[in-house]
N, C-alpha and C. Protein backbone atom coordinates (compact mmCIF):
# COMPACT_ATOMS: atom_id res chain seq x y z
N UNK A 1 -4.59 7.23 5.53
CA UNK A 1 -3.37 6.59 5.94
C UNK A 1 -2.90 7.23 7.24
N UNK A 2 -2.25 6.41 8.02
CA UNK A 2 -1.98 7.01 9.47
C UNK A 2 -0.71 7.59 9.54
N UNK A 3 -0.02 8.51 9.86
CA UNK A 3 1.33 9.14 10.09
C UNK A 3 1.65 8.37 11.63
N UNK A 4 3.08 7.89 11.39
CA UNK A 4 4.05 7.13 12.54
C UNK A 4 5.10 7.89 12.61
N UNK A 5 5.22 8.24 13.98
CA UNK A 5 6.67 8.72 14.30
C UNK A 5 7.44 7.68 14.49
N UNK A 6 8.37 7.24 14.54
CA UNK A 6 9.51 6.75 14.91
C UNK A 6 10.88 7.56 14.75
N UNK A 7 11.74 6.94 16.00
CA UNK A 7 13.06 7.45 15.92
C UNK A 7 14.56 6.42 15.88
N UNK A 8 14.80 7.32 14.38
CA UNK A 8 16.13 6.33 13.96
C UNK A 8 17.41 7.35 14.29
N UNK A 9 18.40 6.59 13.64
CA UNK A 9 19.79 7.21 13.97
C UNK A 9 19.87 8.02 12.39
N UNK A 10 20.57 9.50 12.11
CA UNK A 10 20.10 9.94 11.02
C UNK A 10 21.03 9.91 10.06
N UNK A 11 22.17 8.90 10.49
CA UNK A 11 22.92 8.46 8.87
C UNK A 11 22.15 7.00 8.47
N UNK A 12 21.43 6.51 9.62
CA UNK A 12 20.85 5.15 8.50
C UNK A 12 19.64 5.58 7.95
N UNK A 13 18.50 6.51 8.33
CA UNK A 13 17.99 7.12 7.54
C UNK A 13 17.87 8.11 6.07
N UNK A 14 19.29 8.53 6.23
CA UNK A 14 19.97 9.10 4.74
C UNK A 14 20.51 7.79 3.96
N UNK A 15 21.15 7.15 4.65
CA UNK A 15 21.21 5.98 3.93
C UNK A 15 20.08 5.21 3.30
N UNK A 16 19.12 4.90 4.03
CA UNK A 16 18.26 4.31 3.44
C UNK A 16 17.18 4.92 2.51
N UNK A 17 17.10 6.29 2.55
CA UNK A 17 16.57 7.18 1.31
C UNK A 17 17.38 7.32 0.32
N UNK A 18 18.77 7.14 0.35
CA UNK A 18 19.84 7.64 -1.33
C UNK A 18 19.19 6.05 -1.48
N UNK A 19 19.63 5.10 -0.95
CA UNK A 19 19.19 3.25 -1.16
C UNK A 19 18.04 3.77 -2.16
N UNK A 20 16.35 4.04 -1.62
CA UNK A 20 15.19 3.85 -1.68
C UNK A 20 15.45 4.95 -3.31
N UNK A 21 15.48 5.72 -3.07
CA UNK A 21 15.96 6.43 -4.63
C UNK A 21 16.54 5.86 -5.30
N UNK A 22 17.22 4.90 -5.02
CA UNK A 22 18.10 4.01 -6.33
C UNK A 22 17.26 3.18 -6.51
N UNK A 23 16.30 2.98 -6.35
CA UNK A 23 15.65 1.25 -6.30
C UNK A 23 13.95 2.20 -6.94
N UNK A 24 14.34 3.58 -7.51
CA UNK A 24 12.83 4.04 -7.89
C UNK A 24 11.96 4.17 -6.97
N UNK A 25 11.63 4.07 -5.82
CA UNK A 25 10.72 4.13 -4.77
C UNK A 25 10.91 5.95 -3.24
N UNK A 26 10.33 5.01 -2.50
CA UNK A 26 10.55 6.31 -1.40
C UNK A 26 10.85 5.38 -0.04
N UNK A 27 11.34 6.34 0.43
CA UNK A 27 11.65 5.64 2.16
C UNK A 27 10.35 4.96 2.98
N UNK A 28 9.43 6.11 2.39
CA UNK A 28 7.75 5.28 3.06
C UNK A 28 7.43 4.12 2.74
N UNK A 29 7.42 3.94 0.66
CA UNK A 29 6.83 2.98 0.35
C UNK A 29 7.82 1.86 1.15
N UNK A 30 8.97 1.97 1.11
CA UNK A 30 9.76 1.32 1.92
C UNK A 30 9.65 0.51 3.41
N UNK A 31 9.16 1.33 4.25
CA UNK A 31 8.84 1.15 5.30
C UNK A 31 7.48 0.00 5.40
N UNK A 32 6.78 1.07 4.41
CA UNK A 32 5.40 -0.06 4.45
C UNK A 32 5.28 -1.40 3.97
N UNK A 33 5.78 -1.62 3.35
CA UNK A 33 6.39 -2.66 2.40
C UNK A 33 7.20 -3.80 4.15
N UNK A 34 8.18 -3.25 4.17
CA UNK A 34 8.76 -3.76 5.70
C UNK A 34 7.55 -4.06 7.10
N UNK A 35 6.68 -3.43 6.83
CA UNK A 35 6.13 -3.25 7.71
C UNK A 35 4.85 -4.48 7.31
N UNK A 36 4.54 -4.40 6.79
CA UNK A 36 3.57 -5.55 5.60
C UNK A 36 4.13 -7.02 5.64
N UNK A 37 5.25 -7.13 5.24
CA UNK A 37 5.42 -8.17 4.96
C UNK A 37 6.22 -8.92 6.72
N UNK A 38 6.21 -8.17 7.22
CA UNK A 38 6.76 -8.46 9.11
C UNK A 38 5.37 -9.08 9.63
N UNK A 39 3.76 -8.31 9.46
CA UNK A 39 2.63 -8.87 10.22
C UNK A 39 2.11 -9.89 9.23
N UNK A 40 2.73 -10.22 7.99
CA UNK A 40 2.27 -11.57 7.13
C UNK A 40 3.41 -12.90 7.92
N UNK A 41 4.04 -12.49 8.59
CA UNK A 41 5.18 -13.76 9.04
C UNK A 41 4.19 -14.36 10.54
N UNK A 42 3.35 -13.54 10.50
CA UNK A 42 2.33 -14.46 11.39
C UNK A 42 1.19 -15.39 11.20
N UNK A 43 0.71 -14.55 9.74
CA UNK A 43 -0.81 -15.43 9.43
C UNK A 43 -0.16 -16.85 8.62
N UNK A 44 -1.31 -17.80 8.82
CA UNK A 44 -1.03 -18.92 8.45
C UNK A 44 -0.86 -18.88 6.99
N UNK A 45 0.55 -19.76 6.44
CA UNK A 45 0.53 -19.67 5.11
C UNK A 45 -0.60 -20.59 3.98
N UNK A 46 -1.51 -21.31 4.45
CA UNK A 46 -2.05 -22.49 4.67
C UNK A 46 -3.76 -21.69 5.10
N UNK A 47 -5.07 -21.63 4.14
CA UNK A 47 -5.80 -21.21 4.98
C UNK A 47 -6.02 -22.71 5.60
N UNK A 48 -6.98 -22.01 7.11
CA UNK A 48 -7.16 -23.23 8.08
C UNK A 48 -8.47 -23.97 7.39
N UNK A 49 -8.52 -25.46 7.73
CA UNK A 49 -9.20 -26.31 7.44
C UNK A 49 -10.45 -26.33 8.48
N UNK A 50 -11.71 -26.28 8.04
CA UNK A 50 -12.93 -26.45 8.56
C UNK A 50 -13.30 -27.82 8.47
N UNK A 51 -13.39 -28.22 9.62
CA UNK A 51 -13.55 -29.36 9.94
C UNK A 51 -15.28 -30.05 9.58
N UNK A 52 -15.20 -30.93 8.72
CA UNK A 52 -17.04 -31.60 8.55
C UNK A 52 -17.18 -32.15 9.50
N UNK A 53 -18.48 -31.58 9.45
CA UNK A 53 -19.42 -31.99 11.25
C UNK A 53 -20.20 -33.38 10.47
N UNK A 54 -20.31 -34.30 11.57
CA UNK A 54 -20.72 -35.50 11.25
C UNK A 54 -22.03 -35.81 10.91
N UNK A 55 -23.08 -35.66 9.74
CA UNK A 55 -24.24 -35.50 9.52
C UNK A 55 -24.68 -36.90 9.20
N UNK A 56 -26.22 -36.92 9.76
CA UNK A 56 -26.71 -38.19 8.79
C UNK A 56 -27.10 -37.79 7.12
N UNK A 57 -28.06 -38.64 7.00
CA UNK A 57 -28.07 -38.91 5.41
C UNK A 57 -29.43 -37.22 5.45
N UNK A 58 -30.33 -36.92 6.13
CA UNK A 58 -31.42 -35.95 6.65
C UNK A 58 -31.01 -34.50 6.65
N UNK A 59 -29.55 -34.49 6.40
CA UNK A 59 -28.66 -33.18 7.24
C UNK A 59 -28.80 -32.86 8.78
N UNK A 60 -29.14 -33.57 9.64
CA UNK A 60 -29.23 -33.25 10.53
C UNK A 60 -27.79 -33.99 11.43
N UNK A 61 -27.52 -33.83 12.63
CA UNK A 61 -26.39 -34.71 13.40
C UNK A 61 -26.67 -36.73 13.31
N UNK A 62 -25.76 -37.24 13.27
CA UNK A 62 -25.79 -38.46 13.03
C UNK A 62 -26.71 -38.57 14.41
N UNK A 63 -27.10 -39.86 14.81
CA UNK A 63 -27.45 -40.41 15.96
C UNK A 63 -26.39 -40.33 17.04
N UNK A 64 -26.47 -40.48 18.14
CA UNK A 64 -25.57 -40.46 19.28
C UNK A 64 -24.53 -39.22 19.49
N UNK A 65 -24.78 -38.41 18.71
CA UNK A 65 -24.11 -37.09 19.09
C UNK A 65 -24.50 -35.68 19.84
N UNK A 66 -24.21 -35.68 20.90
CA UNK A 66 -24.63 -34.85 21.62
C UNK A 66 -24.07 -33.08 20.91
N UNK A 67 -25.09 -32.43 20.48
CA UNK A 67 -24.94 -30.95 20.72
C UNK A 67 -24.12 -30.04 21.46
N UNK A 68 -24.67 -30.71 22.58
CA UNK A 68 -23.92 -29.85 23.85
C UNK A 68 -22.11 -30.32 24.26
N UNK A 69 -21.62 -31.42 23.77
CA UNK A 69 -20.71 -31.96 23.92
C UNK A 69 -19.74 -31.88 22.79
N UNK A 70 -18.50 -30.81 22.83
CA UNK A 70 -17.54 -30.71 22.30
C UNK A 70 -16.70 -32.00 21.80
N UNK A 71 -16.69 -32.95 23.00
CA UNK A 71 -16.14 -34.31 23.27
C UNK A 71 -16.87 -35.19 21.87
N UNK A 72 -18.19 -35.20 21.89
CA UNK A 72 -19.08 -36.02 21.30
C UNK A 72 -18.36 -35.72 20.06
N UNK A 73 -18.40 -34.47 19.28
CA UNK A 73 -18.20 -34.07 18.33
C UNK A 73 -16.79 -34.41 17.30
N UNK A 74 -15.81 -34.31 18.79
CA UNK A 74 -14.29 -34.74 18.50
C UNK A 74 -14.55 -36.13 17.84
N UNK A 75 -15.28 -36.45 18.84
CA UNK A 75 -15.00 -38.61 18.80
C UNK A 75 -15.22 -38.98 17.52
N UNK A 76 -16.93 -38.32 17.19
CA UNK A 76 -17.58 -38.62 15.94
C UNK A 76 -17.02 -37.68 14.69
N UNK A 77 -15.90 -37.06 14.81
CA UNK A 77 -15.08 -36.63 13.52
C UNK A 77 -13.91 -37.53 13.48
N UNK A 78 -13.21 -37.97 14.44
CA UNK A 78 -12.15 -38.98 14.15
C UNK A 78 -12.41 -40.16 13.82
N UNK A 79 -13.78 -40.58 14.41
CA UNK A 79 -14.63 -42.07 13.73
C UNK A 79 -14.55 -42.09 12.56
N UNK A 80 -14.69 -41.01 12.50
CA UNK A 80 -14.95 -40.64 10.28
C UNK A 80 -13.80 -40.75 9.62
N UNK A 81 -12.78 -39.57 10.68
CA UNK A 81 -11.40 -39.80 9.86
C UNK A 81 -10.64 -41.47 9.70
N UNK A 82 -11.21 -42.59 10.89
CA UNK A 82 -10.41 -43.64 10.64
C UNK A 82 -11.19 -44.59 9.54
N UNK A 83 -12.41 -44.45 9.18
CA UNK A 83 -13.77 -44.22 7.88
C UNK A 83 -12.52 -44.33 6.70
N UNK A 84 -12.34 -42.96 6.65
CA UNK A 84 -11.56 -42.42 5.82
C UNK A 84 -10.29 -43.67 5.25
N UNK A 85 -9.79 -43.19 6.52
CA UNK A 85 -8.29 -44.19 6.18
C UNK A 85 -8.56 -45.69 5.66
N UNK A 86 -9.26 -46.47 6.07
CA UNK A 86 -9.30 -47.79 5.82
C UNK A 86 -10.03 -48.27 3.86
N UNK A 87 -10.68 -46.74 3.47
CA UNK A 87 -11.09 -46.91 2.19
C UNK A 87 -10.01 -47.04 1.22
């Protein structure tokens, strides 16, 4: 575990240790806890969706899709998605 300095003002630090003692815990677990749940307000709450690549029936790429073309790839996943919608 890594040791952090930081500098507080030292009545909210007494304060927040008599707090952290009333609540059964410690000022650390405290911190970490604060500190934890601050770099989770970034990751997605939602994992991200992997998008299906457009295969023929062979597993290989449908016909007319270029490899090298990001573009190709877009077109022939939204072809699918409007596939999708009309079923």
């Amino acid at each position: 575990m890594a040791n952090l300095t930081i500098s507080l003002d030292e009545n909210l630090v007494k304060l927040a240790r008599i707090k952290a003692i009333q609540e059964g815990t410690s000022l650390s677990a405290k911190v970490r806890e604060m500190l934890a749940a601050y770099v989770r307000q970034d990751l997605p709450s939602t994992p991200l969706a992997i998008p299906k690549l457009p295969t023929g029936g062979s597993g290989g790429l449908m016909p007319g899709i270029d490899p090298s073309s990001n573009r190709s790839f877009y077109e022939a996943m939204d072809a699918d998605m409007d596939i999708l919608k009309l079923r």
